[in-house]
PDB file of N, CA and C in Angstrom:
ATOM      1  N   UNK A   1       5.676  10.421  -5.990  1.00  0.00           N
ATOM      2  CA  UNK A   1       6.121  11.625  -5.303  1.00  0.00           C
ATOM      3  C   UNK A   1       7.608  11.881  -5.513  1.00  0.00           C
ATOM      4  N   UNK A   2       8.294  10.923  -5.407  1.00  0.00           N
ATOM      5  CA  UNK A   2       9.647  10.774  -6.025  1.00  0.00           C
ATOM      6  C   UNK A   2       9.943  11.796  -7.441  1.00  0.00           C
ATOM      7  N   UNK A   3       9.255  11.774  -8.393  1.00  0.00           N
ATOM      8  CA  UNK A   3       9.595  12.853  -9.249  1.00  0.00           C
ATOM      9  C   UNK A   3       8.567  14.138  -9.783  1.00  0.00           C
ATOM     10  N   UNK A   4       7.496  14.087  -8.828  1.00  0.00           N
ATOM     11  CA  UNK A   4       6.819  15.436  -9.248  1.00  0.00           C
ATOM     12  C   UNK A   4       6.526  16.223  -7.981  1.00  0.00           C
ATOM     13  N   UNK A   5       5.661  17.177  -8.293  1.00  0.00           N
ATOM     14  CA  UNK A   5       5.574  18.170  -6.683  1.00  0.00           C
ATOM     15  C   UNK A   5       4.117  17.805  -6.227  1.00  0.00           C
ATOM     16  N   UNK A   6       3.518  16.625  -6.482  1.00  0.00           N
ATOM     17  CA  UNK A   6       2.744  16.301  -5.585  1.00  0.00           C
ATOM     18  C   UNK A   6       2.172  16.446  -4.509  1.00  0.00           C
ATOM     19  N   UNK A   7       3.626  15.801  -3.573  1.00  0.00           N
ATOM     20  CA  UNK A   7       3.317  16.366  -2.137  1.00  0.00           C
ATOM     21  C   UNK A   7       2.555  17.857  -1.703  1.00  0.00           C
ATOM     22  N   UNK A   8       3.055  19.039  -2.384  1.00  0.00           N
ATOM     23  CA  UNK A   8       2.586  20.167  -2.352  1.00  0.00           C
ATOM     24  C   UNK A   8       1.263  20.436  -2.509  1.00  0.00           C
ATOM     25  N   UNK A   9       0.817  19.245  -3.106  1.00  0.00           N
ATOM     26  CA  UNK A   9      -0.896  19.327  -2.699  1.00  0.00           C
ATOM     27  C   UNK A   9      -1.172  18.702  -1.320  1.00  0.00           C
ATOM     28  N   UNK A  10      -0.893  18.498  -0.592  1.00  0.00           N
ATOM     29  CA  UNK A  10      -1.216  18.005   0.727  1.00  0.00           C
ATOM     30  C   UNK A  10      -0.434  19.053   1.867  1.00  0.00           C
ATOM     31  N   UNK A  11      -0.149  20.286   1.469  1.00  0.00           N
ATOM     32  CA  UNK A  11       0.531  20.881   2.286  1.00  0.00           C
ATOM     33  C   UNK A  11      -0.369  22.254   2.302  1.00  0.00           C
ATOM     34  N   UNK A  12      -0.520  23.266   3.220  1.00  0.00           N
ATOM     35  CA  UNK A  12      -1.603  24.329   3.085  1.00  0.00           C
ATOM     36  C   UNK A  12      -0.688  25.356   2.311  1.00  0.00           C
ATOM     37  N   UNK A  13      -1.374  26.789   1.701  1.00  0.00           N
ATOM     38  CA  UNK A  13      -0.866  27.603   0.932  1.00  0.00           C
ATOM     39  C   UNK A  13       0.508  27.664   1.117  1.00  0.00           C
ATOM     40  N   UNK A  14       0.562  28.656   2.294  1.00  0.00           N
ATOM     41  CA  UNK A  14       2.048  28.528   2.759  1.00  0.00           C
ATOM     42  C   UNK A  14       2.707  27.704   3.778  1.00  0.00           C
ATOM     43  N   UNK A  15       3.658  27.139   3.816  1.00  0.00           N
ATOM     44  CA  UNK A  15       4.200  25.718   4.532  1.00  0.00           C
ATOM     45  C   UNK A  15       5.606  26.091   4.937  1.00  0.00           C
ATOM     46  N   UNK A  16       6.252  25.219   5.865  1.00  0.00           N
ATOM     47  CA  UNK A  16       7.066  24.782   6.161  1.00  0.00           C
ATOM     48  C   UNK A  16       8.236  23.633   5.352  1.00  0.00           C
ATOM     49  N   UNK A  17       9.335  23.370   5.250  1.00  0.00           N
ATOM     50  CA  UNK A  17      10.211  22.728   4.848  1.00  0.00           C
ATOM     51  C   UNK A  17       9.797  21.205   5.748  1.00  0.00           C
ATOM     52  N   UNK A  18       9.516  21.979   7.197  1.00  0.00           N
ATOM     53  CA  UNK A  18       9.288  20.180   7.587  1.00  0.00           C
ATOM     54  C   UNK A  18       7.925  19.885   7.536  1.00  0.00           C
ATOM     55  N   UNK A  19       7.298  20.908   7.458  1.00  0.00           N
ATOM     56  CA  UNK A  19       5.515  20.777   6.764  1.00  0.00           C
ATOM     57  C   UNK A  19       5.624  19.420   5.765  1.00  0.00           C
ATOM     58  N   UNK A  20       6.690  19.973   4.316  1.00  0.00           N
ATOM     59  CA  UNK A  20       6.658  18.849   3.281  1.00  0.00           C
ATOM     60  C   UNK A  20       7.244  17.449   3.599  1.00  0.00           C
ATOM     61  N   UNK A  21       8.331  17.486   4.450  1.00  0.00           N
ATOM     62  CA  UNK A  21       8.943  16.764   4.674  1.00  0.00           C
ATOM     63  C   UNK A  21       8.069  15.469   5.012  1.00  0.00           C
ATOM     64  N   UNK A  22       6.858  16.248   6.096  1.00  0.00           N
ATOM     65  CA  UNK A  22       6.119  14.903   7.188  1.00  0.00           C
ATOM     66  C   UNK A  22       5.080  14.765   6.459  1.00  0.00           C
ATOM     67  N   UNK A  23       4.945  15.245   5.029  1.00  0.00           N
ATOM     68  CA  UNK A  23       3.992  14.743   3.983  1.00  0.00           C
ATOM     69  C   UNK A  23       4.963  13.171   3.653  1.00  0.00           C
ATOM     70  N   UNK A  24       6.192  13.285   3.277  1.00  0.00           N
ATOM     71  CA  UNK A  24       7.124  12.341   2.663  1.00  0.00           C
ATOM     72  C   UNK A  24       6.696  11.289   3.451  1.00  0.00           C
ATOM     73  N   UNK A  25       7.214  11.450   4.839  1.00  0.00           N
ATOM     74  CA  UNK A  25       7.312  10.873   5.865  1.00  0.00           C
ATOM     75  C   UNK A  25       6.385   9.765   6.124  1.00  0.00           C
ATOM     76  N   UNK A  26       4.924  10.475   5.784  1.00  0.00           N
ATOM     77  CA  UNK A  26       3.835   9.954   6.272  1.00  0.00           C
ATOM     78  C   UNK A  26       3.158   8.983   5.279  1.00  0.00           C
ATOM     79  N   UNK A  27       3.896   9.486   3.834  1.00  0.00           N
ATOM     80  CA  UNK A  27       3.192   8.575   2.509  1.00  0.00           C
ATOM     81  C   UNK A  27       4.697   7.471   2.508  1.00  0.00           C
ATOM     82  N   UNK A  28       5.530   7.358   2.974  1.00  0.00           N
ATOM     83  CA  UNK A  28       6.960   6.695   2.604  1.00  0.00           C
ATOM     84  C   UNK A  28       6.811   5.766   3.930  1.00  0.00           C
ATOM     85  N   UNK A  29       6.471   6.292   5.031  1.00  0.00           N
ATOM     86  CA  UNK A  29       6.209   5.271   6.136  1.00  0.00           C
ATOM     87  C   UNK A  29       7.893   5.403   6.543  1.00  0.00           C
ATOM     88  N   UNK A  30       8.750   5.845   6.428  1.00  0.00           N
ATOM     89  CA  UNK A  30       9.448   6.428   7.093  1.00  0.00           C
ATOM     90  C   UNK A  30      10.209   7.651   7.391  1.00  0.00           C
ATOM     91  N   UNK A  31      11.235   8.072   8.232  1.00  0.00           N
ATOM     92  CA  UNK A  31      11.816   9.173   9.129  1.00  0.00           C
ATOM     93  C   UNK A  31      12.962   9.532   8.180  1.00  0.00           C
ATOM     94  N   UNK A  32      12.935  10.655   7.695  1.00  0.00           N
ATOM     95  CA  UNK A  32      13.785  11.113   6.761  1.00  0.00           C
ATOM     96  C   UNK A  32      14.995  12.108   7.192  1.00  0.00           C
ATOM     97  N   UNK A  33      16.073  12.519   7.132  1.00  0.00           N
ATOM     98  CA  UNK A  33      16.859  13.495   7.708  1.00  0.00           C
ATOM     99  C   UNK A  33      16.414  14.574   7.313  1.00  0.00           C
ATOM    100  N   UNK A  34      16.062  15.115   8.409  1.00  0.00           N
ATOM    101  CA  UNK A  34      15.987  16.975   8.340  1.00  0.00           C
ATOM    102  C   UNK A  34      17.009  17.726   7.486  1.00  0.00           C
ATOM    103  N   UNK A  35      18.076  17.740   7.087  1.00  0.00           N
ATOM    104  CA  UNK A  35      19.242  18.252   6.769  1.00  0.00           C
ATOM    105  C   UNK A  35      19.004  17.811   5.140  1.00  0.00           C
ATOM    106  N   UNK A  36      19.461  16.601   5.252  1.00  0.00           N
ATOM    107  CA  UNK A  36      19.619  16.376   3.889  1.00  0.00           C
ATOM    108  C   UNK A  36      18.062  16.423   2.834  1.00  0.00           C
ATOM    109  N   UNK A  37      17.091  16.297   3.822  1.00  0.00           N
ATOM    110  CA  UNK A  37      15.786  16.676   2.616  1.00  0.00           C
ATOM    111  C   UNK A  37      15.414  17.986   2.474  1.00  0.00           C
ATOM    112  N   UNK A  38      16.220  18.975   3.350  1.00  0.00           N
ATOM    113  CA  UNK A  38      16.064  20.905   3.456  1.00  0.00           C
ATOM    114  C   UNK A  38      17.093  20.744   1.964  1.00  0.00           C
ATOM    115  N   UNK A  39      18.108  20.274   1.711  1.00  0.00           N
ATOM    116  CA  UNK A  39      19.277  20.235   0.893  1.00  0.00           C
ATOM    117  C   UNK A  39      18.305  19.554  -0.165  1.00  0.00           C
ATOM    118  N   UNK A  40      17.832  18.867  -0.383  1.00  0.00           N
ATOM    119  CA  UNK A  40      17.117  18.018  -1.703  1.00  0.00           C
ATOM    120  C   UNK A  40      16.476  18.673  -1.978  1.00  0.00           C
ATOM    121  N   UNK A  41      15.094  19.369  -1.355  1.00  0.00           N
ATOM    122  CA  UNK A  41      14.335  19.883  -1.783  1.00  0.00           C
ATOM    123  C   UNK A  41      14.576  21.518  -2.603  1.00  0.00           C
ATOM    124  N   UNK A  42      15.347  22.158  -1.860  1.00  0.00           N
ATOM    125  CA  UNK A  42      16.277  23.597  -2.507  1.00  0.00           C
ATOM    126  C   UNK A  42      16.790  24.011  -3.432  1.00  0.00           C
ATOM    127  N   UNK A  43      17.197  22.502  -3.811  1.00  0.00           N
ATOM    128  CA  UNK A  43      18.164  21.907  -5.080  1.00  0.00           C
ATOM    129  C   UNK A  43      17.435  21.159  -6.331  1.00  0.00           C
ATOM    130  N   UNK A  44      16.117  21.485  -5.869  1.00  0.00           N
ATOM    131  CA  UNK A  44      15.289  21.735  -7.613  1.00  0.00           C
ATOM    132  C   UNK A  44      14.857  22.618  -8.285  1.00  0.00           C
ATOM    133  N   UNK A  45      15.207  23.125  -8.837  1.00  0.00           N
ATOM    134  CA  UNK A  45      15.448  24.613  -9.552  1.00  0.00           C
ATOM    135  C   UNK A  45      12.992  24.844  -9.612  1.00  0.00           C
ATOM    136  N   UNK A  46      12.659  25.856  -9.256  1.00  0.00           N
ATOM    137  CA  UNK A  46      11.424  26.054  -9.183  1.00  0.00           C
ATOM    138  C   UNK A  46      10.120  25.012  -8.726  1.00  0.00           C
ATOM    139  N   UNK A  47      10.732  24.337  -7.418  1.00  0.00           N
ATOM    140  CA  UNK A  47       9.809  23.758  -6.741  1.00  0.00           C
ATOM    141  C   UNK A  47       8.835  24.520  -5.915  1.00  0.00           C
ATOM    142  N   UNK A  48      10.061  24.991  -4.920  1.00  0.00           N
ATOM    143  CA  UNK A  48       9.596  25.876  -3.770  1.00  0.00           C
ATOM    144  C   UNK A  48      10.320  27.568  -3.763  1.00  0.00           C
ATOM    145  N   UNK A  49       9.117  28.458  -3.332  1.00  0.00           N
ATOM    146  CA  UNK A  49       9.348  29.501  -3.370  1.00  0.00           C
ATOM    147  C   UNK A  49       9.457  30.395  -1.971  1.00  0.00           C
ATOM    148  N   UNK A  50      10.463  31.175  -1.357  1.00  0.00           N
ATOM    149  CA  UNK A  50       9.871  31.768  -0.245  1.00  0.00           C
ATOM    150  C   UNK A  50       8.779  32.845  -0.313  1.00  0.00           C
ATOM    151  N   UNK A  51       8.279  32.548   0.624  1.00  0.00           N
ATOM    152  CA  UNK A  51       7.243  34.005   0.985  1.00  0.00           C
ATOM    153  C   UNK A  51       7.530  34.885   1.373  1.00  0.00           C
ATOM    154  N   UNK A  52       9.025  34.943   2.134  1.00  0.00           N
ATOM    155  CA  UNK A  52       9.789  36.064   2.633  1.00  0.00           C
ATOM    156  C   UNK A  52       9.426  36.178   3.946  1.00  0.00           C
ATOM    157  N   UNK A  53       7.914  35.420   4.566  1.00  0.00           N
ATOM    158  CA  UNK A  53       7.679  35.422   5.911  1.00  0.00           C
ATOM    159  C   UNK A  53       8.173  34.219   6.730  1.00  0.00           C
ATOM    160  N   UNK A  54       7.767  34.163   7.892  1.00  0.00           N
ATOM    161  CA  UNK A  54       8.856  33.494   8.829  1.00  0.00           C
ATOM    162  C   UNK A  54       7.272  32.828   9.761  1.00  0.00           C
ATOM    163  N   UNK A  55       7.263  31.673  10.231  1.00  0.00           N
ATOM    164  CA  UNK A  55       6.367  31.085  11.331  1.00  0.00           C
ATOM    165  C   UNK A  55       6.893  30.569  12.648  1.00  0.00           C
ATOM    166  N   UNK A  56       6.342  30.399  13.745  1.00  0.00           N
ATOM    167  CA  UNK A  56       6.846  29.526  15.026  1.00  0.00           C
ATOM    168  C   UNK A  56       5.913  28.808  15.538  1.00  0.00           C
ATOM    169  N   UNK A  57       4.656  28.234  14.124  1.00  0.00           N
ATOM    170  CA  UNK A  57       3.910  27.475  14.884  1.00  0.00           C
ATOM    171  C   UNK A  57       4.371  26.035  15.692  1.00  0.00           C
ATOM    172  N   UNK A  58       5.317  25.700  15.081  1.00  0.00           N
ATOM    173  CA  UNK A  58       6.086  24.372  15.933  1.00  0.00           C
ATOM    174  C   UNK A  58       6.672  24.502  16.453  1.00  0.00           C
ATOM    175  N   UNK A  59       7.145  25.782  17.336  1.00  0.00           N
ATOM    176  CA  UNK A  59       8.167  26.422  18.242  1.00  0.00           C
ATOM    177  C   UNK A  59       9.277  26.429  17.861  1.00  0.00           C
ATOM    178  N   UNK A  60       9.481  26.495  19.171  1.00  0.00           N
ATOM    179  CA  UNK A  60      11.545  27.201  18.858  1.00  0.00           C
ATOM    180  C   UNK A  60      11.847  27.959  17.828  1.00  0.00           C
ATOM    181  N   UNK A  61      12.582  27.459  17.241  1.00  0.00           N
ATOM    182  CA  UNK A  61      12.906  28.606  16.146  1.00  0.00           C
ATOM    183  C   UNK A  61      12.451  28.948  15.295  1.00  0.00           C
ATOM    184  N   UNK A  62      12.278  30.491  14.361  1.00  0.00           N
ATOM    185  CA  UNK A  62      11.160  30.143  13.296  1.00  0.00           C
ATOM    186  C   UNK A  62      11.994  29.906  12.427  1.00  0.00           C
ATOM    187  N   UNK A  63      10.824  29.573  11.537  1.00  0.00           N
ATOM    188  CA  UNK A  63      11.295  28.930   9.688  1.00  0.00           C
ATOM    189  C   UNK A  63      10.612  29.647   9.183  1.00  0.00           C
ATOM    190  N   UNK A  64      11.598  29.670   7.789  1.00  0.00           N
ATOM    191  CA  UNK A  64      10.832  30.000   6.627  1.00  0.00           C
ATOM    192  C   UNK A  64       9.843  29.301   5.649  1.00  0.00           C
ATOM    193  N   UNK A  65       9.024  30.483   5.650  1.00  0.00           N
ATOM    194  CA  UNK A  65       7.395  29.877   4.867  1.00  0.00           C
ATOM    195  C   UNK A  65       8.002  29.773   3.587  1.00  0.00           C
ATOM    196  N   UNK A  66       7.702  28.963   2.699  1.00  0.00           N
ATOM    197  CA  UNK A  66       7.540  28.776   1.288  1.00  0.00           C
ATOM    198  C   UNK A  66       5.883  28.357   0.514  1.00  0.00           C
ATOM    199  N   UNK A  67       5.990  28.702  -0.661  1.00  0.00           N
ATOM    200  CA  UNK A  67       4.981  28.101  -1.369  1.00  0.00           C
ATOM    201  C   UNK A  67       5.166  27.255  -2.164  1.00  0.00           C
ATOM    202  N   UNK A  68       4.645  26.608  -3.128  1.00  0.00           N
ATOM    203  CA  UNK A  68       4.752  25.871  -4.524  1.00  0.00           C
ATOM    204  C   UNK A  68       5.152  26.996  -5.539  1.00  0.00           C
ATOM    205  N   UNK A  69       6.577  26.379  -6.302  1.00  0.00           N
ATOM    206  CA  UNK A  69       6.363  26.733  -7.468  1.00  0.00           C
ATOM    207  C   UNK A  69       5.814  26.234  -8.708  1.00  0.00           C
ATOM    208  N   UNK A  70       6.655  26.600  -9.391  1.00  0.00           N
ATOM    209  CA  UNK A  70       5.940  26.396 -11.075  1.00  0.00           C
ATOM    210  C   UNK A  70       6.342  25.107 -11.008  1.00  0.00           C
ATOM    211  N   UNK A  71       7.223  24.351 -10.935  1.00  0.00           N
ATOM    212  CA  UNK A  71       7.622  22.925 -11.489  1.00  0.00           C
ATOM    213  C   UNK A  71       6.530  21.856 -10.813  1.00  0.00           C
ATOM    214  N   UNK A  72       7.080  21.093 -12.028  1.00  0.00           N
ATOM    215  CA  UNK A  72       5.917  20.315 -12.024  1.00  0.00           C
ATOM    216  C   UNK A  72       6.366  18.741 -11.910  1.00  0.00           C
ATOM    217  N   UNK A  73       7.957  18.319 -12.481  1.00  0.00           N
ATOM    218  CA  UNK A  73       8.527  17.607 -12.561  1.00  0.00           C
ATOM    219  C   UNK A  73       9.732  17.718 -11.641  1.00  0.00           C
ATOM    220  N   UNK A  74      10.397  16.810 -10.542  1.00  0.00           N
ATOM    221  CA  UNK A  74      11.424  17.240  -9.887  1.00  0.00           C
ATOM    222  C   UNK A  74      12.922  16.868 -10.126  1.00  0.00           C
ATOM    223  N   UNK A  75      13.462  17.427 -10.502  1.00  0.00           N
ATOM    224  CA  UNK A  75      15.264  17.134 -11.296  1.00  0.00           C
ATOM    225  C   UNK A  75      16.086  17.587 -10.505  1.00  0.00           C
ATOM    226  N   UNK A  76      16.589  17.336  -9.846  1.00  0.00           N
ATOM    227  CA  UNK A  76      16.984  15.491  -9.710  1.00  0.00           C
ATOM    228  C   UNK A  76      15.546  15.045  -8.655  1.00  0.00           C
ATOM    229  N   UNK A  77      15.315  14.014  -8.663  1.00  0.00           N
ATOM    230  CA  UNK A  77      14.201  13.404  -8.118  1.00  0.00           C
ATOM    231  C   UNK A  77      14.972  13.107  -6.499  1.00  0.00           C
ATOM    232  N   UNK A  78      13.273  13.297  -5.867  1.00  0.00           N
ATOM    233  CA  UNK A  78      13.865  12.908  -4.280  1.00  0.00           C
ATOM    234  C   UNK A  78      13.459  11.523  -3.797  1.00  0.00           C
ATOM    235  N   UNK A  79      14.534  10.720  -3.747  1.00  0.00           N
ATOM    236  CA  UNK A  79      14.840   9.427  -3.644  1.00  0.00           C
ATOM    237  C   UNK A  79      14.325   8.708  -1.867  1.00  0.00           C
ATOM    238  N   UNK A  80      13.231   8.127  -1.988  1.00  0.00           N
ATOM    239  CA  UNK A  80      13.829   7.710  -0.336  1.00  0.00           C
ATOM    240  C   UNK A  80      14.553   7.035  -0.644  1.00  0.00           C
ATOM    241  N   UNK A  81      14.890   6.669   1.025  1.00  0.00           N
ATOM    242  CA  UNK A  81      16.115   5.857   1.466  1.00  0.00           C
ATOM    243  C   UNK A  81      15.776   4.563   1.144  1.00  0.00           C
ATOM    244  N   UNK A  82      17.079   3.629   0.601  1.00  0.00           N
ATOM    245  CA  UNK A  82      17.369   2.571   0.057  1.00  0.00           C
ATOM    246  C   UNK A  82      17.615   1.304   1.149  1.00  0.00           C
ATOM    247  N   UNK A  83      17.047   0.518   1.427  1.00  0.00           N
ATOM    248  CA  UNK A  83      17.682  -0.352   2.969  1.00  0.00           C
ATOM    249  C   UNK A  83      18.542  -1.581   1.631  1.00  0.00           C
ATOM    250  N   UNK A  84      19.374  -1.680   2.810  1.00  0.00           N
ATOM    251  CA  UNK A  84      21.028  -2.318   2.249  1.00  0.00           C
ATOM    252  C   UNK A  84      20.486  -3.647   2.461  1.00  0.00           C
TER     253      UNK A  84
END
C-alpha cells in the first residue's frame, strides 16, 4: 500500500480523506496524523480527485468527497511511521 493506490479499492466510489486514511490505519495497525497524511496524500500528482461535493456523514464539519484517480503507482510513496 506504501507505493500504489490500493487502498482505494477498499474505500466506496466517493470517499473521504479520513475514509482512506482508516483504510491505512486499519491494514498498518496503527493511528496516523490527520494533517500530515491530508498533506501526503495531495502531494501525489493523480491519486485523488475532487468531486466538487462536500459530506457530514461523520459530523461536524464537512469534507471534501474525492474519488480515485488515474495513478496507479504513488510518488513519493506513503511511508508509515518508523518506531526509533
Amino acid at each position: 500500500m506504501e507505493y500504489t493506490t490500493l487502498a482505494t479499492a477498499f474505500c466506496p466510489t466517493h470517499f473521504t480523506i479520513a475514509d482512506l486514511r482508516r483504510v491505512y490505519e486499519i491494514v498498518w495497525g496503527e493511528t496516523l496524523d490527520p494533517r500530515n497524511f491530508h498533506r501526503k496524500v495531495k502531494g501525489v500528482a493523480d491519486f485523488l480527485v475532487p468531486t466538487g461535493e462536500m459530506t457530514t456523514k461523520h459530523g461536524g464539519r464537512s469534507a471534501a468527497l474525492f474519488r480515485r484517480g488515474t495513478a496507479e503507482v504513488l510518488h513519493p510513496a506513503i511511508l508509515r511511521g518508523r518506531a526509533n
